[in-house]
PDB file of N, CA and C in Angstrom:
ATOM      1  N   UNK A   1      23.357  16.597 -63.884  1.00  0.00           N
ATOM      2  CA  UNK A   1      22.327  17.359 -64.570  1.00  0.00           C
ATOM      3  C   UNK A   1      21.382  16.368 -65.255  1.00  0.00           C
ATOM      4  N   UNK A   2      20.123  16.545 -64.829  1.00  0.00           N
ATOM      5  CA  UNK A   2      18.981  15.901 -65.580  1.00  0.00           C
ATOM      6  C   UNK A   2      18.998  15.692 -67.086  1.00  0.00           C
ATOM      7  N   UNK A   3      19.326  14.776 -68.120  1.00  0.00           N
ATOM      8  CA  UNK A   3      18.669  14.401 -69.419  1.00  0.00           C
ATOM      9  C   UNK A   3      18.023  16.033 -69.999  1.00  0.00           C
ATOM     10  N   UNK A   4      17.092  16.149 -69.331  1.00  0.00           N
ATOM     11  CA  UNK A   4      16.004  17.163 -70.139  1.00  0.00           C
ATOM     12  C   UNK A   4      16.614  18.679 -69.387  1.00  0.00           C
ATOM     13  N   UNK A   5      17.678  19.161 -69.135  1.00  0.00           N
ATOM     14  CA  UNK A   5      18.271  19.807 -68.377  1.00  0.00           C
ATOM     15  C   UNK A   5      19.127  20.510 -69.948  1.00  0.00           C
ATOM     16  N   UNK A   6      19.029  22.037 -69.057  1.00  0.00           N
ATOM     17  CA  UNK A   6      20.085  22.578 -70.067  1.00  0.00           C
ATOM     18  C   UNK A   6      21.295  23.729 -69.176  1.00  0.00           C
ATOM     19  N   UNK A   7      22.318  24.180 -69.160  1.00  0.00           N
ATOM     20  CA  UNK A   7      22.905  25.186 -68.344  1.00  0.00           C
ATOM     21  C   UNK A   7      23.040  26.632 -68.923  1.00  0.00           C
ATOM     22  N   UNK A   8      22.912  27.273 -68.643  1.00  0.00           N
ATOM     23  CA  UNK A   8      23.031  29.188 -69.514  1.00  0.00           C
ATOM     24  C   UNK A   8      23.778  29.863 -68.313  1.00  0.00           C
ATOM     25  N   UNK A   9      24.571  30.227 -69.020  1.00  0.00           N
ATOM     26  CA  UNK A   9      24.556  31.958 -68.439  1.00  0.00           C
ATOM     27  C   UNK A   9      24.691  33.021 -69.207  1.00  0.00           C
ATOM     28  N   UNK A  10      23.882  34.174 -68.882  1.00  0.00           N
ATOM     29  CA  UNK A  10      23.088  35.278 -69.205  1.00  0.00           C
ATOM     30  C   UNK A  10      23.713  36.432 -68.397  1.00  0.00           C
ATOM     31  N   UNK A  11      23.262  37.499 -69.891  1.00  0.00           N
ATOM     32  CA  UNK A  11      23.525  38.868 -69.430  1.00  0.00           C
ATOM     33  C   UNK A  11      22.018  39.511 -69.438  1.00  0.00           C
ATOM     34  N   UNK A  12      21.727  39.879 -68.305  1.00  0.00           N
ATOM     35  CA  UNK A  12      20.162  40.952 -67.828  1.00  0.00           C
ATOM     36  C   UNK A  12      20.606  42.174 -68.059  1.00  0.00           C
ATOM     37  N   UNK A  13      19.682  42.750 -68.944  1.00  0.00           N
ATOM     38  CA  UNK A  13      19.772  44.272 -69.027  1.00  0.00           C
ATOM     39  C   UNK A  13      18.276  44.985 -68.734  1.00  0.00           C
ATOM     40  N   UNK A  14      18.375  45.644 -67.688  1.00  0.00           N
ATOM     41  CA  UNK A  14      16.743  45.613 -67.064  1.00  0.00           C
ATOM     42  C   UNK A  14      16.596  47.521 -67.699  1.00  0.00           C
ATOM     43  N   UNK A  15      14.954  48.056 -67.724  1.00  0.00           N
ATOM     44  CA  UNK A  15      14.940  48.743 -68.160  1.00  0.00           C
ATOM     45  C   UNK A  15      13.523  48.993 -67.308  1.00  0.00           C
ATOM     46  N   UNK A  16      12.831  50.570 -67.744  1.00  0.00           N
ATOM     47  CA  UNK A  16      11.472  51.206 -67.352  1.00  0.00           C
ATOM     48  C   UNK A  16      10.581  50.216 -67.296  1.00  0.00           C
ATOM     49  N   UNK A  17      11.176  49.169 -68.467  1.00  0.00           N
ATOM     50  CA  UNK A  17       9.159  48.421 -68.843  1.00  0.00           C
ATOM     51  C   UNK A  17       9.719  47.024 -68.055  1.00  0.00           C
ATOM     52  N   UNK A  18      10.828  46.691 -67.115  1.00  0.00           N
ATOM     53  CA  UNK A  18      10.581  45.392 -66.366  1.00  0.00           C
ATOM     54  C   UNK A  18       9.557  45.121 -65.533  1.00  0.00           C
ATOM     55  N   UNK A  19       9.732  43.953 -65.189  1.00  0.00           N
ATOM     56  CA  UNK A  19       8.664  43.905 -63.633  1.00  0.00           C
ATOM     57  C   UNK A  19       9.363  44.411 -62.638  1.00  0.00           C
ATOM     58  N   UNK A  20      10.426  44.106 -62.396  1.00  0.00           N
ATOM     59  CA  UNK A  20      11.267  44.909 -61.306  1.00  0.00           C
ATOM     60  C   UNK A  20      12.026  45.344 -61.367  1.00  0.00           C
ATOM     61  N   UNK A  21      11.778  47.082 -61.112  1.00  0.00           N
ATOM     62  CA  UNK A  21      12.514  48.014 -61.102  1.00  0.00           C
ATOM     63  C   UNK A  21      14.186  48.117 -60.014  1.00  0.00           C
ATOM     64  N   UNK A  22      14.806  46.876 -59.408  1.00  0.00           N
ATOM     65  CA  UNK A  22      15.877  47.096 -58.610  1.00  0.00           C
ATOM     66  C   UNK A  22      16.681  45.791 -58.864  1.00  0.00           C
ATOM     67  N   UNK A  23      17.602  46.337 -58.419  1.00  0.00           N
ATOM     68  CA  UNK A  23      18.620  45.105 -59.060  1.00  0.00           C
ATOM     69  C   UNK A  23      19.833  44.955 -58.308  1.00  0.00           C
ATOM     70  N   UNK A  24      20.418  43.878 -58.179  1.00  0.00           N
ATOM     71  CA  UNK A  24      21.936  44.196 -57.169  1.00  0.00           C
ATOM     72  C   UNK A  24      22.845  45.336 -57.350  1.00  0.00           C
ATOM     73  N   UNK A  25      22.808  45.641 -58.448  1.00  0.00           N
ATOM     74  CA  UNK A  25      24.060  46.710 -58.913  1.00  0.00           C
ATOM     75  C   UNK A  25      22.886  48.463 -58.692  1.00  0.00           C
ATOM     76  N   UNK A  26      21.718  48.189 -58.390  1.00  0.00           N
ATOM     77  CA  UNK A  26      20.932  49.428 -58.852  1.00  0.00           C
ATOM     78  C   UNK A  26      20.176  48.806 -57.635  1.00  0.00           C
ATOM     79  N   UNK A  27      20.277  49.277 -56.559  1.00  0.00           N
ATOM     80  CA  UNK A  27      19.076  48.277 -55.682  1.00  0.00           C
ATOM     81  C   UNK A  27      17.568  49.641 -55.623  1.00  0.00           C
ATOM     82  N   UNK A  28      18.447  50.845 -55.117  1.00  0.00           N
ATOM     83  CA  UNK A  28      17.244  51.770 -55.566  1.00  0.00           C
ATOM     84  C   UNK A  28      16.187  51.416 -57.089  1.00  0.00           C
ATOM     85  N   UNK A  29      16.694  51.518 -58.044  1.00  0.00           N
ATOM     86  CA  UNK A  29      16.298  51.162 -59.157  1.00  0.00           C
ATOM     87  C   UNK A  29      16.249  52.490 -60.076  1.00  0.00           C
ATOM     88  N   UNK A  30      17.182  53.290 -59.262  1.00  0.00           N
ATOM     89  CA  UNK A  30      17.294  54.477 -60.787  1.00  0.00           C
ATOM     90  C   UNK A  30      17.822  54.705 -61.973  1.00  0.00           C
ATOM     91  N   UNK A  31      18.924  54.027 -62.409  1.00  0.00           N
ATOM     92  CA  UNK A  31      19.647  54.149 -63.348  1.00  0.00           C
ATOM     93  C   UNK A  31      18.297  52.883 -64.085  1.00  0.00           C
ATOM     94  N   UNK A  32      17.809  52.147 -63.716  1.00  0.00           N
ATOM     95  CA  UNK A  32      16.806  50.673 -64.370  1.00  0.00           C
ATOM     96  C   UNK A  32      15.450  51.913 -64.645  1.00  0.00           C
ATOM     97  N   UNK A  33      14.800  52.460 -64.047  1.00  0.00           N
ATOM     98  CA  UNK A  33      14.153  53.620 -64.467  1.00  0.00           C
ATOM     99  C   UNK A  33      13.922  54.845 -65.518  1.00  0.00           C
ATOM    100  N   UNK A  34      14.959  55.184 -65.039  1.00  0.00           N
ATOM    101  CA  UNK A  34      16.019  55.579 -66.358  1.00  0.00           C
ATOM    102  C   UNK A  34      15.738  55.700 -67.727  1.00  0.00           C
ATOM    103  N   UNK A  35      16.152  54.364 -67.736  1.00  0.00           N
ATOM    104  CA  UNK A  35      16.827  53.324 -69.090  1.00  0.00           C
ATOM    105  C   UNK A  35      15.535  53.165 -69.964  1.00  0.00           C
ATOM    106  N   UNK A  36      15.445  53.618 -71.410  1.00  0.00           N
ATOM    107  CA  UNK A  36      14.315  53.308 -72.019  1.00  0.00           C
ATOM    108  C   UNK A  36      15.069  51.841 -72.724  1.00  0.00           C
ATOM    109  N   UNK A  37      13.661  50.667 -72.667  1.00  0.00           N
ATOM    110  CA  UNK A  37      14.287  49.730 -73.724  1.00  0.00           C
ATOM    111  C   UNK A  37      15.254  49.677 -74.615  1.00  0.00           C
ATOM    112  N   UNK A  38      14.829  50.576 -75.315  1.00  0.00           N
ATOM    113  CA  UNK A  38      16.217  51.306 -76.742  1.00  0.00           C
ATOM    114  C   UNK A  38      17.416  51.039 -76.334  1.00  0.00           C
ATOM    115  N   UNK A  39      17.572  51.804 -75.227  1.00  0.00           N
ATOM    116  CA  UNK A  39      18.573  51.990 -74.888  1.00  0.00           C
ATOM    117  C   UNK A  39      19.415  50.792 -74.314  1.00  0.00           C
ATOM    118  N   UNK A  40      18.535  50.032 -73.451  1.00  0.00           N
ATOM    119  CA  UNK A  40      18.921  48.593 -73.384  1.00  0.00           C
ATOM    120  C   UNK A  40      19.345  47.629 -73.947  1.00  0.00           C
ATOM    121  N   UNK A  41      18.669  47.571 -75.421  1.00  0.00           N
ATOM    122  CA  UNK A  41      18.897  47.123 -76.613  1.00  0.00           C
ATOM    123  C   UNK A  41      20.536  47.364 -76.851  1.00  0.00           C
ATOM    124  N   UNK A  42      20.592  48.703 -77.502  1.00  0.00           N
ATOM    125  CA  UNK A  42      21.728  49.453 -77.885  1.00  0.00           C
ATOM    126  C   UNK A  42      22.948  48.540 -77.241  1.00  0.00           C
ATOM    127  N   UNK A  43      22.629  49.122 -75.607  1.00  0.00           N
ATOM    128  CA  UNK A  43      23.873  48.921 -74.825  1.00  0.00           C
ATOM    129  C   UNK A  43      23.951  46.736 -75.173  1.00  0.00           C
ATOM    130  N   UNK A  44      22.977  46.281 -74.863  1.00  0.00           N
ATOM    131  CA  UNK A  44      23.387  44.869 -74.964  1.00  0.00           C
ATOM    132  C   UNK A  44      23.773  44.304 -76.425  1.00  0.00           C
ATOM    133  N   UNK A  45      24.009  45.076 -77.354  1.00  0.00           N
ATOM    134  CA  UNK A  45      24.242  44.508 -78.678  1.00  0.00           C
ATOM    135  C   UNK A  45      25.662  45.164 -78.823  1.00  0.00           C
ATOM    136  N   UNK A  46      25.968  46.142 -78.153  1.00  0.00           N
ATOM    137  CA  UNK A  46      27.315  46.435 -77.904  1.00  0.00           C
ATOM    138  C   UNK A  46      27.901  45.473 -77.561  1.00  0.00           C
ATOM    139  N   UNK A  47      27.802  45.088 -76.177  1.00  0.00           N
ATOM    140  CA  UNK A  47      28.579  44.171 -75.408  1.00  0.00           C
ATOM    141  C   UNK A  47      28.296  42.844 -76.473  1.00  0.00           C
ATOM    142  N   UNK A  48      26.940  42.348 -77.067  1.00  0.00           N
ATOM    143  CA  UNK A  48      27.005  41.156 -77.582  1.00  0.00           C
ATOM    144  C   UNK A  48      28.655  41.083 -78.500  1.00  0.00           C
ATOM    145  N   UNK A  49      28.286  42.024 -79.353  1.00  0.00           N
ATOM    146  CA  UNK A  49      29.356  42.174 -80.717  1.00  0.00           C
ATOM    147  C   UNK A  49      31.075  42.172 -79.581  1.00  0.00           C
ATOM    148  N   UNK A  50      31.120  42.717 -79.112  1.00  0.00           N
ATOM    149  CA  UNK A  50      32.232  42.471 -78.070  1.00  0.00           C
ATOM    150  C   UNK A  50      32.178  41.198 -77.924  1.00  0.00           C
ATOM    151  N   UNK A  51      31.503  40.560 -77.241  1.00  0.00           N
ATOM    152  CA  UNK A  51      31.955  39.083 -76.866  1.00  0.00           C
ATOM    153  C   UNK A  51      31.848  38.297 -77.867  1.00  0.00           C
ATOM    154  N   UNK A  52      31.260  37.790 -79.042  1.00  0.00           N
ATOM    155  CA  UNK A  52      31.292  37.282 -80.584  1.00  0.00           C
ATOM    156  C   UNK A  52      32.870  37.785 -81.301  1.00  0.00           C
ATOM    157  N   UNK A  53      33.201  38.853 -80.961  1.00  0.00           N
ATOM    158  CA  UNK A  53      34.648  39.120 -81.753  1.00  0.00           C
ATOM    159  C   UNK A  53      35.394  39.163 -80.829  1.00  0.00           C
ATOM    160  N   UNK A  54      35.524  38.190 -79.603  1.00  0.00           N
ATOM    161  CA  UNK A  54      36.171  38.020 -79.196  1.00  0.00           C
ATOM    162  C   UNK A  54      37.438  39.023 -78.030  1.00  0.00           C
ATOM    163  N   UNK A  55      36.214  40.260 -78.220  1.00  0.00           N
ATOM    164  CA  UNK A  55      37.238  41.341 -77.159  1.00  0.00           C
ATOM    165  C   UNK A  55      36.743  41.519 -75.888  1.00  0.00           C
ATOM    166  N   UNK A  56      36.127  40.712 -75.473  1.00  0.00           N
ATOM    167  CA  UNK A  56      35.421  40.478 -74.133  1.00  0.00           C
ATOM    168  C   UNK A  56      35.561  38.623 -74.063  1.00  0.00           C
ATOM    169  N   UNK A  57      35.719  38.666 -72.588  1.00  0.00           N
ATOM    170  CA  UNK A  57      34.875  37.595 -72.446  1.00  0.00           C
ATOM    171  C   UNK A  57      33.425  37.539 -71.969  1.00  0.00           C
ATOM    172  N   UNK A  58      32.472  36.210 -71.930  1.00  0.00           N
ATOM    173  CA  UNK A  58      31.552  36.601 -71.095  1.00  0.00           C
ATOM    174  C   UNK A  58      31.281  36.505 -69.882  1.00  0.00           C
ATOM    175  N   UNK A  59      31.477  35.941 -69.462  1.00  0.00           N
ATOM    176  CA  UNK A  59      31.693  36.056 -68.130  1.00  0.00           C
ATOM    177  C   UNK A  59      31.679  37.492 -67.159  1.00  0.00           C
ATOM    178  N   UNK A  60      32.971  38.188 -67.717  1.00  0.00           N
ATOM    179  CA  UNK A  60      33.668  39.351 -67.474  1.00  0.00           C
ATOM    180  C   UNK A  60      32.534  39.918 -67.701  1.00  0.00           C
ATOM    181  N   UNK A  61      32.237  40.236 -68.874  1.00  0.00           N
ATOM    182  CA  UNK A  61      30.874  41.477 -69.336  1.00  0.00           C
ATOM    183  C   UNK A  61      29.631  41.001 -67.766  1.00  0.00           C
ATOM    184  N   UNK A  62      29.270  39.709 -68.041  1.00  0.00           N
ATOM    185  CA  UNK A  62      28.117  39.817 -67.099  1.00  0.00           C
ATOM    186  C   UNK A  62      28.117  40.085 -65.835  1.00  0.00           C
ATOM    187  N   UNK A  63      29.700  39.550 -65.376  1.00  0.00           N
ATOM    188  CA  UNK A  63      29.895  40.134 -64.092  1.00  0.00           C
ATOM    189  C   UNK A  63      29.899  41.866 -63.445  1.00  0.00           C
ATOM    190  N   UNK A  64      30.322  42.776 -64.906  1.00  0.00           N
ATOM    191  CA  UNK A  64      30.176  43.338 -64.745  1.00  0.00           C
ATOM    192  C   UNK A  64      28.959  45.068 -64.998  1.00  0.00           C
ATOM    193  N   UNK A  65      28.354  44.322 -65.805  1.00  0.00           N
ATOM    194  CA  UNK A  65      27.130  44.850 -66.285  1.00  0.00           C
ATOM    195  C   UNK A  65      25.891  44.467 -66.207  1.00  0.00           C
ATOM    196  N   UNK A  66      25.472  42.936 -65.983  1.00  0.00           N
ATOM    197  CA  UNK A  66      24.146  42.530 -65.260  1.00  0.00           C
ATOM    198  C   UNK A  66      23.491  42.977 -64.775  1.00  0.00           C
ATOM    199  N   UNK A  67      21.916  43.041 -64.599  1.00  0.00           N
ATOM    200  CA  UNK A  67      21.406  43.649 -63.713  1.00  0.00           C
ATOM    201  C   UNK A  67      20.824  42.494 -62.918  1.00  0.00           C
ATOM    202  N   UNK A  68      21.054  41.313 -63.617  1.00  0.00           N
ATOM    203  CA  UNK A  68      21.018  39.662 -62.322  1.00  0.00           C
ATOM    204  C   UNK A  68      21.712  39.487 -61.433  1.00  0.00           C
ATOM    205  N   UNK A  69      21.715  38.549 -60.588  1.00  0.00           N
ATOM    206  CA  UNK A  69      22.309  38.680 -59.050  1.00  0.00           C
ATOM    207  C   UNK A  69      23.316  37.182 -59.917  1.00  0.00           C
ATOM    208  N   UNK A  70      23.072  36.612 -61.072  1.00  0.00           N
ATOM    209  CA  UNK A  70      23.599  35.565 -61.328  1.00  0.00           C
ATOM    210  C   UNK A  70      25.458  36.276 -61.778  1.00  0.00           C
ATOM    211  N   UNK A  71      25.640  37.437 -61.567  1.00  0.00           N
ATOM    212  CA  UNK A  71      26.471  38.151 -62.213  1.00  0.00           C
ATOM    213  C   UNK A  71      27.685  37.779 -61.353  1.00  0.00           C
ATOM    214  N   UNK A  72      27.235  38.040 -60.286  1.00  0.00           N
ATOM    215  CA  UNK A  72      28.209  36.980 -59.109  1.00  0.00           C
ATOM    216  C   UNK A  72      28.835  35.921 -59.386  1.00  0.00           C
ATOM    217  N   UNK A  73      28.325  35.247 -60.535  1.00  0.00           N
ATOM    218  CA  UNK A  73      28.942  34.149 -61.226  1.00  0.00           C
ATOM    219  C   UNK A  73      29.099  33.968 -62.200  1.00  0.00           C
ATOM    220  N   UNK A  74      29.280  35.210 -62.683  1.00  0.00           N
ATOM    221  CA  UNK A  74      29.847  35.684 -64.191  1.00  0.00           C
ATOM    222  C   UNK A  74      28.368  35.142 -65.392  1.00  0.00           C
ATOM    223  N   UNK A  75      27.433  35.196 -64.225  1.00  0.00           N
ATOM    224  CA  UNK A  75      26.104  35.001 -65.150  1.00  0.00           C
ATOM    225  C   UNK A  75      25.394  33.564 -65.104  1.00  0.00           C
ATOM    226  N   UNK A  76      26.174  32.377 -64.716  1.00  0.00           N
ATOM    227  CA  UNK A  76      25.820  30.982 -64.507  1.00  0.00           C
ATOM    228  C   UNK A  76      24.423  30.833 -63.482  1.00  0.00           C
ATOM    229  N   UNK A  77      23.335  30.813 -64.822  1.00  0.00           N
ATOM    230  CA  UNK A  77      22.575  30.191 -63.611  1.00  0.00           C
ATOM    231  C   UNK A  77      22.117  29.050 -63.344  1.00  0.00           C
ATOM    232  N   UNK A  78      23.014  28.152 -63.670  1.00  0.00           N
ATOM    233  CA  UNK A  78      23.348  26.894 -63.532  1.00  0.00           C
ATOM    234  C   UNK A  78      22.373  25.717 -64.344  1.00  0.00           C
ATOM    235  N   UNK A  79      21.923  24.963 -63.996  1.00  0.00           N
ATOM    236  CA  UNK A  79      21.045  23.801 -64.569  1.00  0.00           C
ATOM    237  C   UNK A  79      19.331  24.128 -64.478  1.00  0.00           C
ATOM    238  N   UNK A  80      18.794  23.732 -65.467  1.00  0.00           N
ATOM    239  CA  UNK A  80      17.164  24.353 -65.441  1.00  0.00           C
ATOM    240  C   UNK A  80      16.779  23.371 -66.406  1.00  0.00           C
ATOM    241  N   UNK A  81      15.239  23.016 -65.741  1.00  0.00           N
ATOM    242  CA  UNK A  81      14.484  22.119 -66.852  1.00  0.00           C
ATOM    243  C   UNK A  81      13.586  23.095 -67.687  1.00  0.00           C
ATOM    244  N   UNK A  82      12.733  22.518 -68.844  1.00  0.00           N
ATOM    245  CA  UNK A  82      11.247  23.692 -68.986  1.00  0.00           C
ATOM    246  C   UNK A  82      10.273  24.008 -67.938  1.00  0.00           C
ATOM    247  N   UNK A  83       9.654  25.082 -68.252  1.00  0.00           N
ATOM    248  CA  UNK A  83       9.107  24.847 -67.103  1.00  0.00           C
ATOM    249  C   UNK A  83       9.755  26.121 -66.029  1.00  0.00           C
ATOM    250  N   UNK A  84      10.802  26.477 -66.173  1.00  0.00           N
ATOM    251  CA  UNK A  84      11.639  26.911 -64.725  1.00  0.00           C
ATOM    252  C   UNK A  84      11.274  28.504 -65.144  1.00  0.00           C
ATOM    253  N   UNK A  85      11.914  28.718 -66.155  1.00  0.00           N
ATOM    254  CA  UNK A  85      12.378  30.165 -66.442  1.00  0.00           C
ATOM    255  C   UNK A  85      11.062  30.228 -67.307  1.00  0.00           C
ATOM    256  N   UNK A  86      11.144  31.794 -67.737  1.00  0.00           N
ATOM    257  CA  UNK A  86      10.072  32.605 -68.509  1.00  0.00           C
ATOM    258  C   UNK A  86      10.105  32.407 -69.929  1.00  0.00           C
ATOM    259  N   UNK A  87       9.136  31.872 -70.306  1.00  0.00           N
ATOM    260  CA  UNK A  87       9.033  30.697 -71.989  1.00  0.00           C
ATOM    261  C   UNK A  87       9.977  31.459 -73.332  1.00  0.00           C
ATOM    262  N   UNK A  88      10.231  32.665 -73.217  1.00  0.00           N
ATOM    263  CA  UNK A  88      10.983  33.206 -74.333  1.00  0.00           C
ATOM    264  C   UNK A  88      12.500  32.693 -74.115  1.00  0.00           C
ATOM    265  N   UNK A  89      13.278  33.278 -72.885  1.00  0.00           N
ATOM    266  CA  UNK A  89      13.856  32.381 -72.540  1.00  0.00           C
ATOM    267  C   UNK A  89      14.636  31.382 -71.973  1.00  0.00           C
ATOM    268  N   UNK A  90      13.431  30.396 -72.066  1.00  0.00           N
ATOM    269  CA  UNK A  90      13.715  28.672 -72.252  1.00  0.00           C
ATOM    270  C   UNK A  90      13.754  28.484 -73.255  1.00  0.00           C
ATOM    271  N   UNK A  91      13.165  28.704 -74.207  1.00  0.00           N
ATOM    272  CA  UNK A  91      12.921  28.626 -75.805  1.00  0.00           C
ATOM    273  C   UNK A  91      13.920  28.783 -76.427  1.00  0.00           C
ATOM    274  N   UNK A  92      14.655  30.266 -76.066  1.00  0.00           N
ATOM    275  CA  UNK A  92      16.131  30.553 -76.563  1.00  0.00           C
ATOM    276  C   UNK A  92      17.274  30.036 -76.137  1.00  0.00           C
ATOM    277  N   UNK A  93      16.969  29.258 -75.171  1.00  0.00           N
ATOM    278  CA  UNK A  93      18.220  28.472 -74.374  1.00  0.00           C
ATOM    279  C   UNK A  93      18.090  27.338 -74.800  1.00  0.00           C
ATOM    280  N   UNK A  94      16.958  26.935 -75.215  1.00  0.00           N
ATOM    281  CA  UNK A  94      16.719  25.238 -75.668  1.00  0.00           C
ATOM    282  C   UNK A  94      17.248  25.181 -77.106  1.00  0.00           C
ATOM    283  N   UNK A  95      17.063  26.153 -77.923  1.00  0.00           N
ATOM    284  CA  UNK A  95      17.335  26.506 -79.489  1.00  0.00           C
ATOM    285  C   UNK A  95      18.840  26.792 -79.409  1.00  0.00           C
ATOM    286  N   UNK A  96      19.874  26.746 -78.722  1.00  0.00           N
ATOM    287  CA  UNK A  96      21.441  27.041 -78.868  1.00  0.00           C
ATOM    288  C   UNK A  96      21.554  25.958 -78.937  1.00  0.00           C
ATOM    289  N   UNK A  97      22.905  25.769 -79.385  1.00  0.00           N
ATOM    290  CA  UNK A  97      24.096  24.453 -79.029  1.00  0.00           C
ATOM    291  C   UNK A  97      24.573  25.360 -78.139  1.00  0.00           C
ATOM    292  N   UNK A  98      25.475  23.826 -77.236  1.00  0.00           N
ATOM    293  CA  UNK A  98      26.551  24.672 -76.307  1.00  0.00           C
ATOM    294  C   UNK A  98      27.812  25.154 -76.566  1.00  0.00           C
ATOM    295  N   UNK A  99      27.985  26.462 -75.964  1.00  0.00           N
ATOM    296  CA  UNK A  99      28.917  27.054 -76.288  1.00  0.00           C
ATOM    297  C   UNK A  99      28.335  28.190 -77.452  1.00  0.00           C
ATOM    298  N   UNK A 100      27.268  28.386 -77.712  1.00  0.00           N
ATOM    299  CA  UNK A 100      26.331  29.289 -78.801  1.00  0.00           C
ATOM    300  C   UNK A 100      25.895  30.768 -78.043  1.00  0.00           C
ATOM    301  N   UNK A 101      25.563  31.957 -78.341  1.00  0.00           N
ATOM    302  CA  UNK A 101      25.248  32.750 -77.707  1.00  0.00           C
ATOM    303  C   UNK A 101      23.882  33.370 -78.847  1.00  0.00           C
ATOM    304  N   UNK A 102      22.955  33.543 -77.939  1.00  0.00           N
ATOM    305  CA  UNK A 102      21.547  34.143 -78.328  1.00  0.00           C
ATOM    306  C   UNK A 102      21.602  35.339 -79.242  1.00  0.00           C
ATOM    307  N   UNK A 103      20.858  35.679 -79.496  1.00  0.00           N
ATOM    308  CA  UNK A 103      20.788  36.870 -80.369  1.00  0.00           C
ATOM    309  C   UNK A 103      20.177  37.950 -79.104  1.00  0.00           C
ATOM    310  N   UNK A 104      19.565  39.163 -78.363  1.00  0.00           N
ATOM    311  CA  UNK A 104      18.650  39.280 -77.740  1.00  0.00           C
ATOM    312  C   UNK A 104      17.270  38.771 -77.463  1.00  0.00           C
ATOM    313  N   UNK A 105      17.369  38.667 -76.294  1.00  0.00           N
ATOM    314  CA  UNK A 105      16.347  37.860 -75.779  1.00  0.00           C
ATOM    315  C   UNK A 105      15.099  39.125 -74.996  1.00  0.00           C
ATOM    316  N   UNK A 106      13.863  39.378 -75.269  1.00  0.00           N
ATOM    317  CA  UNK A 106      12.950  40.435 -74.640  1.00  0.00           C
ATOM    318  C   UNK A 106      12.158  39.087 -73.544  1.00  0.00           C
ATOM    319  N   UNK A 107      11.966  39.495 -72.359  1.00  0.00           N
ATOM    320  CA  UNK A 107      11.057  38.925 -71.403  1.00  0.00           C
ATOM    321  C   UNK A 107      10.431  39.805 -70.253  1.00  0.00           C
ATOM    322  N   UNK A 108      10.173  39.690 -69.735  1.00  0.00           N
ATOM    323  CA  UNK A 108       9.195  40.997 -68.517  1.00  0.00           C
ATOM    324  C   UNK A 108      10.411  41.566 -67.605  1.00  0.00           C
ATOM    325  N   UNK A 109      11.331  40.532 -67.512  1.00  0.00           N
ATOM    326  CA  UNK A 109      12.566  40.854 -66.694  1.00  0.00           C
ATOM    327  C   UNK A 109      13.122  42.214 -67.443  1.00  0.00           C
ATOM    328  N   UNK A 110      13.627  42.305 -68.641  1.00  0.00           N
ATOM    329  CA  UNK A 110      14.057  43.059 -69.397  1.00  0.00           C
ATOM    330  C   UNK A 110      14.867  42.566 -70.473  1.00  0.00           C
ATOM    331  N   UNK A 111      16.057  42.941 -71.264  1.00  0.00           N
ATOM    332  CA  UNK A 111      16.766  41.914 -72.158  1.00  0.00           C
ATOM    333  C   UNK A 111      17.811  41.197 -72.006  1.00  0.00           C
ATOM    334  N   UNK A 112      17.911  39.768 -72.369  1.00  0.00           N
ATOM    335  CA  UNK A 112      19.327  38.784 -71.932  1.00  0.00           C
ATOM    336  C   UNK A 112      19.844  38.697 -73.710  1.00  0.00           C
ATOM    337  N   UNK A 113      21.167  38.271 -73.122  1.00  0.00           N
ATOM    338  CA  UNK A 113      21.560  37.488 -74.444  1.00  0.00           C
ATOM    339  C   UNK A 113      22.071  36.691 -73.599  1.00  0.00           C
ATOM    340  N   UNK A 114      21.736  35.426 -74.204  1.00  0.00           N
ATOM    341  CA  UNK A 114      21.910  33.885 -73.300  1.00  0.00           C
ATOM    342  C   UNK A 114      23.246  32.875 -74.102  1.00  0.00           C
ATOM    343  N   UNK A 115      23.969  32.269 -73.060  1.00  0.00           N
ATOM    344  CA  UNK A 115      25.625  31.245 -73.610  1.00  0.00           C
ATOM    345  C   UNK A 115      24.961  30.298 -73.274  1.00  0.00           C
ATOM    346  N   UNK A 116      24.197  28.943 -74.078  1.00  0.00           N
ATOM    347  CA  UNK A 116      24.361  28.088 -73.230  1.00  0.00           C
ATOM    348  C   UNK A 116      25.529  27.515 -73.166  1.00  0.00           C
ATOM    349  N   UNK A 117      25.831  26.943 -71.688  1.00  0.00           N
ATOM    350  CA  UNK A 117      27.381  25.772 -71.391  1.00  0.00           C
ATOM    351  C   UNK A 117      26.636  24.658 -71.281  1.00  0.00           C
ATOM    352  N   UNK A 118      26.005  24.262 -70.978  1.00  0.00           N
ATOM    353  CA  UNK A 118      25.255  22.785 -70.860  1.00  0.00           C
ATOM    354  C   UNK A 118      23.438  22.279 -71.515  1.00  0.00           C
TER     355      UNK A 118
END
């Protein structure tokens, strides 16, 4: 991994106001339609507080609630410089230590809460 390199994995919670309405788990894109932000919110601060107290792992959660294809890998989307991903966040991935988890993250995708591992 590059010096200026960081690693995350992320939980996507996609909603009405993304750019794209379909997703591996939703490929139609109805339940992502659906979903008002709020509600996105809601549900990802659930799962956050779950994985912070320790009754989840993360991994597990993203594998199974993602609306990223990175979910396949329990959310790892491996090594990224600036530059790569959408500036909110990189920003929030650059601002962790590793092993730290984000607070919610809003981007066009819809909402993450981001681990960095590297």
């Amino acid at each position: 991994m590059a010096t200026n390199q960081v690693r995350a994995s992320h939980i996507l919670i996609k909603h009405q106001g993304s750019r794209r309405k379909a997703s591996w788990k939703d490929p139609e894109g109805r339940v992502i339609s659906n979903t008002t932000k709020e509600s996105a919110v809601a549900q990802l601060s659930t799962l956050r507080e779950d994985i912070v107290t320790g009754k989840a792992k993360f991994k597990d959660i993203a594998s199974r609630y993602s609306d990223c294809s990175s979910a396949k890998h329990g959310g790892d989307l491996g090594p990224f410089g600036r530059g790569q991903m959408q500036k909110p966040f990189e920003e929030a991935t650059y601002a962790l230590k590793v092993g730290e988890i984000s607070e919610i993250v809003d981007t066009e995708s819809g909402v993450h809460i981001i681990m960095r591992t590297g």
